[in-house]
N, C-alpha and C. Protein backbone atom coordinates (compact mmCIF):
# COMPACT_ATOMS: atom_id res chain seq x y z
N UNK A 1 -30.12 43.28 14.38
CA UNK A 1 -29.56 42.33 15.32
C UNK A 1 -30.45 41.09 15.36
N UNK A 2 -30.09 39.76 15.18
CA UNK A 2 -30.41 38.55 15.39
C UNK A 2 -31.13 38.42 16.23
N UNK A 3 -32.47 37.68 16.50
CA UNK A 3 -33.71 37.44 17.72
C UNK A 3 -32.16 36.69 18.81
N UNK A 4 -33.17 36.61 20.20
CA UNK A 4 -32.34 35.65 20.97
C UNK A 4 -32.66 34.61 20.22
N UNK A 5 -33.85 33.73 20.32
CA UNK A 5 -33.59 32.57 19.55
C UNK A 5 -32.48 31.87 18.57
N UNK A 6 -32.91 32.72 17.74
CA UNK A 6 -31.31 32.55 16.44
C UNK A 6 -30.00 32.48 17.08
N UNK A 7 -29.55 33.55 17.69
CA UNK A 7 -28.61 33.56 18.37
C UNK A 7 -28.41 32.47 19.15
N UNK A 8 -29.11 32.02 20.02
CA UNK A 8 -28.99 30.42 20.52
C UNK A 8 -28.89 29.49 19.78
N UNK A 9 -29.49 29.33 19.00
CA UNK A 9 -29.64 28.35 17.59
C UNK A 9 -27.97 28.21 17.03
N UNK A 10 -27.57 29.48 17.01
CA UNK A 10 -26.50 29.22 16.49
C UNK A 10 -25.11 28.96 17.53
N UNK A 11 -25.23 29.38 18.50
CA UNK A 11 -24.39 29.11 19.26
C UNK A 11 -24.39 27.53 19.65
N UNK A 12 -25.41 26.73 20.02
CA UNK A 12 -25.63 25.60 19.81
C UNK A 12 -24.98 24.56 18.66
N UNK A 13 -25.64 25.16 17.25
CA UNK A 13 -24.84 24.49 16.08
C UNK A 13 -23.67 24.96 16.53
N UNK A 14 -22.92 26.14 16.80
CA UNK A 14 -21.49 26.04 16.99
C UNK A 14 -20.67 25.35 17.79
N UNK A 15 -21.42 24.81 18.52
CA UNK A 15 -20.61 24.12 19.52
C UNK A 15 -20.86 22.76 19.29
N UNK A 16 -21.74 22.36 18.91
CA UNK A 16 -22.16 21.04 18.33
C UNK A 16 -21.25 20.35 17.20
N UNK A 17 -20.83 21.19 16.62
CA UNK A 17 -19.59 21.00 15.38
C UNK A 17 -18.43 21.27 15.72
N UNK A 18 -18.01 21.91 16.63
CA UNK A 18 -17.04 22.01 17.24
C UNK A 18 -16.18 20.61 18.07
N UNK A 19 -17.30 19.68 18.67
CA UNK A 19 -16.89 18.61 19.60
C UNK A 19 -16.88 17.79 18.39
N UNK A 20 -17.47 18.04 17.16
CA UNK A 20 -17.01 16.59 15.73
C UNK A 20 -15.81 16.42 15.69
N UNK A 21 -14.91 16.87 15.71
CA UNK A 21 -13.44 17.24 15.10
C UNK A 21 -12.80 16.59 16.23
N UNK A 22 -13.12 15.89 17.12
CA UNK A 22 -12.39 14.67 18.23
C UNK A 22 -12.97 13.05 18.19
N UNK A 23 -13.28 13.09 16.86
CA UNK A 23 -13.50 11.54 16.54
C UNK A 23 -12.23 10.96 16.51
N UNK A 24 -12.38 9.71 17.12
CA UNK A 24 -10.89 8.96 16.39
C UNK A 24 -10.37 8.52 15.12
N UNK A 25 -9.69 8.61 15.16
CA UNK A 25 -8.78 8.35 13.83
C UNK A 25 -8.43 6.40 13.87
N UNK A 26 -8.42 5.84 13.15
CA UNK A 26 -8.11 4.66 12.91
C UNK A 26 -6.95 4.44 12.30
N UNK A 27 -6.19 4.90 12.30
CA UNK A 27 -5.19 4.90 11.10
C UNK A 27 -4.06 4.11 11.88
N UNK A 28 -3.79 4.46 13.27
CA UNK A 28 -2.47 3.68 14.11
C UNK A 28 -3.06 2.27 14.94
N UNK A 29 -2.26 0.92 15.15
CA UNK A 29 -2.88 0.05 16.08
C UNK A 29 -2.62 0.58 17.45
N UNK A 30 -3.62 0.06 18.04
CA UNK A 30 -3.91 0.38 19.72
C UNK A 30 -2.85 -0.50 20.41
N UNK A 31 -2.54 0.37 21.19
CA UNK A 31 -2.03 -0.99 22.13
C UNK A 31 -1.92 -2.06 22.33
N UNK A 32 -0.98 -2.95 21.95
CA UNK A 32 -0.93 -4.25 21.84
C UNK A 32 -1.51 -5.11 20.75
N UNK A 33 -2.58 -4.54 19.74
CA UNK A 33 -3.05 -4.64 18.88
C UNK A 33 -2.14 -4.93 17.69
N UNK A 34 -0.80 -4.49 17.18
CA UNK A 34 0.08 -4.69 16.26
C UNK A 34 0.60 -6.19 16.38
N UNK A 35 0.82 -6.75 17.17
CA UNK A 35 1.23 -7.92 17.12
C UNK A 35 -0.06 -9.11 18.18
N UNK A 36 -1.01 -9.03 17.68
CA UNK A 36 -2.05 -9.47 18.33
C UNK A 36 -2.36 -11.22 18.54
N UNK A 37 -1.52 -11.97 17.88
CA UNK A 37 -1.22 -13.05 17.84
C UNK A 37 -0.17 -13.57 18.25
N UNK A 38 0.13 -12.72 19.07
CA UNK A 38 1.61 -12.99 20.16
C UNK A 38 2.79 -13.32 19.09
N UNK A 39 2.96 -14.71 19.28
CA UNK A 39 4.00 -15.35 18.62
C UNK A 39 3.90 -15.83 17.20
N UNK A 40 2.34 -15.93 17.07
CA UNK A 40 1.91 -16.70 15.75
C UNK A 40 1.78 -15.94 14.69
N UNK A 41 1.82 -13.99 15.15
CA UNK A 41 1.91 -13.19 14.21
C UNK A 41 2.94 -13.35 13.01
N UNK A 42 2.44 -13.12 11.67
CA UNK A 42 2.91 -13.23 10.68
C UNK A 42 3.11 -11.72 10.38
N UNK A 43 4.54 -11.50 9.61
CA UNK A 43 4.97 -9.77 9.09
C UNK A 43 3.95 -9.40 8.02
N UNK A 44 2.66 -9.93 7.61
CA UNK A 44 2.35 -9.62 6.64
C UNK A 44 0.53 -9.04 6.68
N UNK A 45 -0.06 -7.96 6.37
CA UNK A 45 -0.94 -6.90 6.96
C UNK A 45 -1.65 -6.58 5.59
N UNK A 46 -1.05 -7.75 4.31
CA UNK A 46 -2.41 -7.18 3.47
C UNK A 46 -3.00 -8.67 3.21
N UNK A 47 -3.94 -9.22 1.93
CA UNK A 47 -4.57 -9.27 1.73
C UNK A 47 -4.16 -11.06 1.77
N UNK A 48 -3.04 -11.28 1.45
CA UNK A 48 -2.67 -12.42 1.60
C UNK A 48 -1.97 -12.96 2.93
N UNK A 49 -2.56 -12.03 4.28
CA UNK A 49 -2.02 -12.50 5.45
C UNK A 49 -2.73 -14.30 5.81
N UNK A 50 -3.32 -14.06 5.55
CA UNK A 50 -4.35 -15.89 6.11
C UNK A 50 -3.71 -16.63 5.28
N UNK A 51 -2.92 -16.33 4.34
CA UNK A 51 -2.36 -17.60 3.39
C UNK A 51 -1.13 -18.35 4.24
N UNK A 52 -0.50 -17.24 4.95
CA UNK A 52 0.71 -17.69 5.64
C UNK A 52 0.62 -18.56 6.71
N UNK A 53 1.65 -19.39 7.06
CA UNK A 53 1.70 -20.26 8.08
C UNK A 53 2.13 -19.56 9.25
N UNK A 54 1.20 -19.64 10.73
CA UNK A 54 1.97 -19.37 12.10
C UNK A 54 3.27 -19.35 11.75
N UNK A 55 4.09 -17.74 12.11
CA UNK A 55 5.36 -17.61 12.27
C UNK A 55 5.91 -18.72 13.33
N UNK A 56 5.55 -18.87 14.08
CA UNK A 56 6.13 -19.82 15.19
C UNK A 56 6.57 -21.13 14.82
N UNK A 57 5.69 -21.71 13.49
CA UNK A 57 5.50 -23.00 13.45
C UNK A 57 6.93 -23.56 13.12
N UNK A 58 6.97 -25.04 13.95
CA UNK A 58 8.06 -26.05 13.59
C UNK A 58 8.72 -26.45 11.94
N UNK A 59 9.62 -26.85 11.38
CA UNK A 59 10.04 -27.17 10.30
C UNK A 59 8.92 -28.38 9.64
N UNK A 60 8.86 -29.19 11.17
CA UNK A 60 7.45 -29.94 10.26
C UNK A 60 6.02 -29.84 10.65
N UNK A 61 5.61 -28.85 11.12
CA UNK A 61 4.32 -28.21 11.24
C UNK A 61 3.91 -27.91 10.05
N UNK A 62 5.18 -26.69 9.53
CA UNK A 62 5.06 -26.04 8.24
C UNK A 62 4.59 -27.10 6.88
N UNK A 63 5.50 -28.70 7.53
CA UNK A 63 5.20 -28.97 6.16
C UNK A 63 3.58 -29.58 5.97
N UNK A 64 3.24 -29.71 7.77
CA UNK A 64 1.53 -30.48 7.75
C UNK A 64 0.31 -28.94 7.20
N UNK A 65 1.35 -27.66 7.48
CA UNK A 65 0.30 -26.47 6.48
C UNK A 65 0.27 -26.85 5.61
N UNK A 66 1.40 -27.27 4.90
CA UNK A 66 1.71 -26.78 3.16
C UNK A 66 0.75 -28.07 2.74
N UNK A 67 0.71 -29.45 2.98
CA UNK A 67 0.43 -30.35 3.16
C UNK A 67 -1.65 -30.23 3.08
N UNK A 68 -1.83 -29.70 4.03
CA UNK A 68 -3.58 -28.93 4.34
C UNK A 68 -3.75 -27.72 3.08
N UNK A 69 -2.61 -26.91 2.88
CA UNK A 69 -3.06 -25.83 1.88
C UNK A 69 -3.47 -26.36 0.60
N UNK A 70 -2.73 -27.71 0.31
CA UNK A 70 -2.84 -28.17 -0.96
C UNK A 70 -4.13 -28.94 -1.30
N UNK A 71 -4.81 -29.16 0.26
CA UNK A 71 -6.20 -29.81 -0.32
C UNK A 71 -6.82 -28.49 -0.28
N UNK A 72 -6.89 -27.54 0.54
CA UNK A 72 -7.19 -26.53 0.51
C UNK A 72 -7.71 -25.85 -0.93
N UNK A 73 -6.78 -25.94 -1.49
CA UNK A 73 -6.92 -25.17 -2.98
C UNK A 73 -7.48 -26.36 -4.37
N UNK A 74 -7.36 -27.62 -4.06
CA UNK A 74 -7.17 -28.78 -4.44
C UNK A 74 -8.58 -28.97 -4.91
N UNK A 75 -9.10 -28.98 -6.33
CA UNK A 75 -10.39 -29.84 -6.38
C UNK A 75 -10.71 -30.56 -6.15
N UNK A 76 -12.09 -31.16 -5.62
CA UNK A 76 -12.68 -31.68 -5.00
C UNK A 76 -13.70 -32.60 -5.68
N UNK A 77 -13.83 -34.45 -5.75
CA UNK A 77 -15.38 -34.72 -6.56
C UNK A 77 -16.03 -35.37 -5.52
N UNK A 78 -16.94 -35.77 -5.96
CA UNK A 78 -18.04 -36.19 -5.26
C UNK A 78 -17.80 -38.00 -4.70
N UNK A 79 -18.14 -37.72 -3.41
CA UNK A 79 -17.79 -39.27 -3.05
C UNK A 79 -19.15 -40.05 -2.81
N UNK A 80 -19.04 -40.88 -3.22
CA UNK A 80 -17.77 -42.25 -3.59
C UNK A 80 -17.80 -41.96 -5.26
N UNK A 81 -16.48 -41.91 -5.71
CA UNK A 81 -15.65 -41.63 -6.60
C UNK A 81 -14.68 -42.86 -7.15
N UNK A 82 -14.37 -42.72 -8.44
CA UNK A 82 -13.72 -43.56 -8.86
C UNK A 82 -12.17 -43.44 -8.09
N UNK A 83 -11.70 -42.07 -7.91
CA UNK A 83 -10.50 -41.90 -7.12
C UNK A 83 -10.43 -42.24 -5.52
N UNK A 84 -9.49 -42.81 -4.79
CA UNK A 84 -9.47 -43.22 -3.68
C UNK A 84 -8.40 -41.87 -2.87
N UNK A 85 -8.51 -41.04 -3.29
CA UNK A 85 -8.01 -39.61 -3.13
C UNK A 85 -8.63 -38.53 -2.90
N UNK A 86 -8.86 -37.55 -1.73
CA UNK A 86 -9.59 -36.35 -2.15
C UNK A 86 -10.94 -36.22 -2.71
N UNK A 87 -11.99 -37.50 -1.99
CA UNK A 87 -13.20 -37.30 -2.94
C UNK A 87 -14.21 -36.65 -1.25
N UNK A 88 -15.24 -36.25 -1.77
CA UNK A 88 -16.40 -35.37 -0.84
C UNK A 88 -16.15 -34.47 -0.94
N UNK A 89 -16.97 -33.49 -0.95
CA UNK A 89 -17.16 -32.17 -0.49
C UNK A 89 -16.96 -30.94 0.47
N UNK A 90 -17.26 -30.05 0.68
CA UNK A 90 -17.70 -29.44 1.72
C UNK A 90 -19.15 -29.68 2.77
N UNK A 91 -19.20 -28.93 3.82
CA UNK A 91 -20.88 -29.17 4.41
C UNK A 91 -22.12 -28.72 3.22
N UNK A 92 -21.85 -27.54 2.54
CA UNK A 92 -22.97 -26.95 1.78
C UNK A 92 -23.58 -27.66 0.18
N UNK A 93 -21.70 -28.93 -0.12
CA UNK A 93 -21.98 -29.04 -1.39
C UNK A 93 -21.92 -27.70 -2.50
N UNK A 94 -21.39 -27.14 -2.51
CA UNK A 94 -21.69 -25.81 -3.46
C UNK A 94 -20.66 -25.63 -4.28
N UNK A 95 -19.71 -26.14 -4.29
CA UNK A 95 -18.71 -25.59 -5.10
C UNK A 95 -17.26 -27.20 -4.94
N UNK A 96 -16.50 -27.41 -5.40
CA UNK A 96 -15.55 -28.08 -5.50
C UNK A 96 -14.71 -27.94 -5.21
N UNK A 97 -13.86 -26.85 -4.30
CA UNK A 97 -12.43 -26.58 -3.74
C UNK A 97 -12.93 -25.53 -2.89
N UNK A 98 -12.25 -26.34 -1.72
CA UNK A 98 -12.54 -25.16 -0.46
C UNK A 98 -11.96 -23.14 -0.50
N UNK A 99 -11.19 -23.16 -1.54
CA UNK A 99 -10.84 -21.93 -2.17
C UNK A 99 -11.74 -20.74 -3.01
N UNK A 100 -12.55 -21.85 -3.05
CA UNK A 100 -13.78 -21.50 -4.08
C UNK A 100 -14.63 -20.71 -3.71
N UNK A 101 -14.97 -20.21 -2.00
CA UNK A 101 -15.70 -19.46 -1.06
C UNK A 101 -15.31 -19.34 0.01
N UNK A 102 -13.94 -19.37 0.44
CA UNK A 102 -12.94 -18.93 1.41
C UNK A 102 -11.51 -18.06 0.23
N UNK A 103 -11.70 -17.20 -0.07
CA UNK A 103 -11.05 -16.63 -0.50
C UNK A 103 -9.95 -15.75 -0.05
N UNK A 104 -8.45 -16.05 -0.50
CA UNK A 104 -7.57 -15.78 0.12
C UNK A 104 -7.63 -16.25 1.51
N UNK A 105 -7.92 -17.64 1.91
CA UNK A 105 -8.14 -18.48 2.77
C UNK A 105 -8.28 -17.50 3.67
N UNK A 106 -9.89 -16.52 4.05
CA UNK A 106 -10.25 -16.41 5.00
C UNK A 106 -11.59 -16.92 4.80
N UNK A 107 -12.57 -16.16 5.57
CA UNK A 107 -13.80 -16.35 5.03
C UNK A 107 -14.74 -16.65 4.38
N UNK A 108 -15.88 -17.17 4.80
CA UNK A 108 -16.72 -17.60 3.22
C UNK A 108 -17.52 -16.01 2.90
N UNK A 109 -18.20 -16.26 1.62
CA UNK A 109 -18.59 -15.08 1.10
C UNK A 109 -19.78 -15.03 1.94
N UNK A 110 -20.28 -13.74 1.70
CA UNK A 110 -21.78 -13.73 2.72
C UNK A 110 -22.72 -14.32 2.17
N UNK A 111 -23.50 -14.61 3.09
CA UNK A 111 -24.78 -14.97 2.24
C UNK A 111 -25.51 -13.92 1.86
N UNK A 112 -26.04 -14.80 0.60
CA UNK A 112 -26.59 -13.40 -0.99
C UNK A 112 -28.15 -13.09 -0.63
């Protein structure tokens, strides 16, 4: 027969592993969480959601996105430039199109 000790020991681990198995699950949105942008929510939940324009937006809102997306993605040179179009940078200087480290127009990459 098992010391008391052990026997405690294990009754302990048993119950200790027992309360693991009520972690939450992440898998469903919380409450109110599914449409979390009220009105401005867009139907779209993968990878190209930030590309889309506010569902809400006006006929010509949409076109002042489409309008911003295109410098958005749009190379970029250095000003003052021979072009009177689209010249400067970003704040960091690092790259030539704001696409370039906002990818899938969210975020910039981390710092390395």
């Amino acid at each position: 027969m098992p010391s008391l000790p052990l026997r405690l020991s294990l009754l302990l681990l048993a119950l200790g592993l027992g309360g693991c198995d009520d972690a939450p699950r992440f898998t469903q949105p919380e409450p109110g969480e599914a449409r979390s942008g009220g009105d401005t929510t867009v139907g779209k939940a993968d990878r190209n959601a930030f590309s889309m324009p506010s569902a809400n937006l006006s006929p010509s809102r949409r076109l002042d996105f489409s309008v911003g997306n295109s410098f958005f993605r749009s190379p970029w040179v250095i000003a003052p430039s021979t072009t009177t179009a689209r010249d400067g940078l970003g704040p960091l200087f690092n790259t030539n199109a704001c696409q370039n480290c906002h990818i899938k127009d969210g975020r910039g990459h981390p710092p390395a």
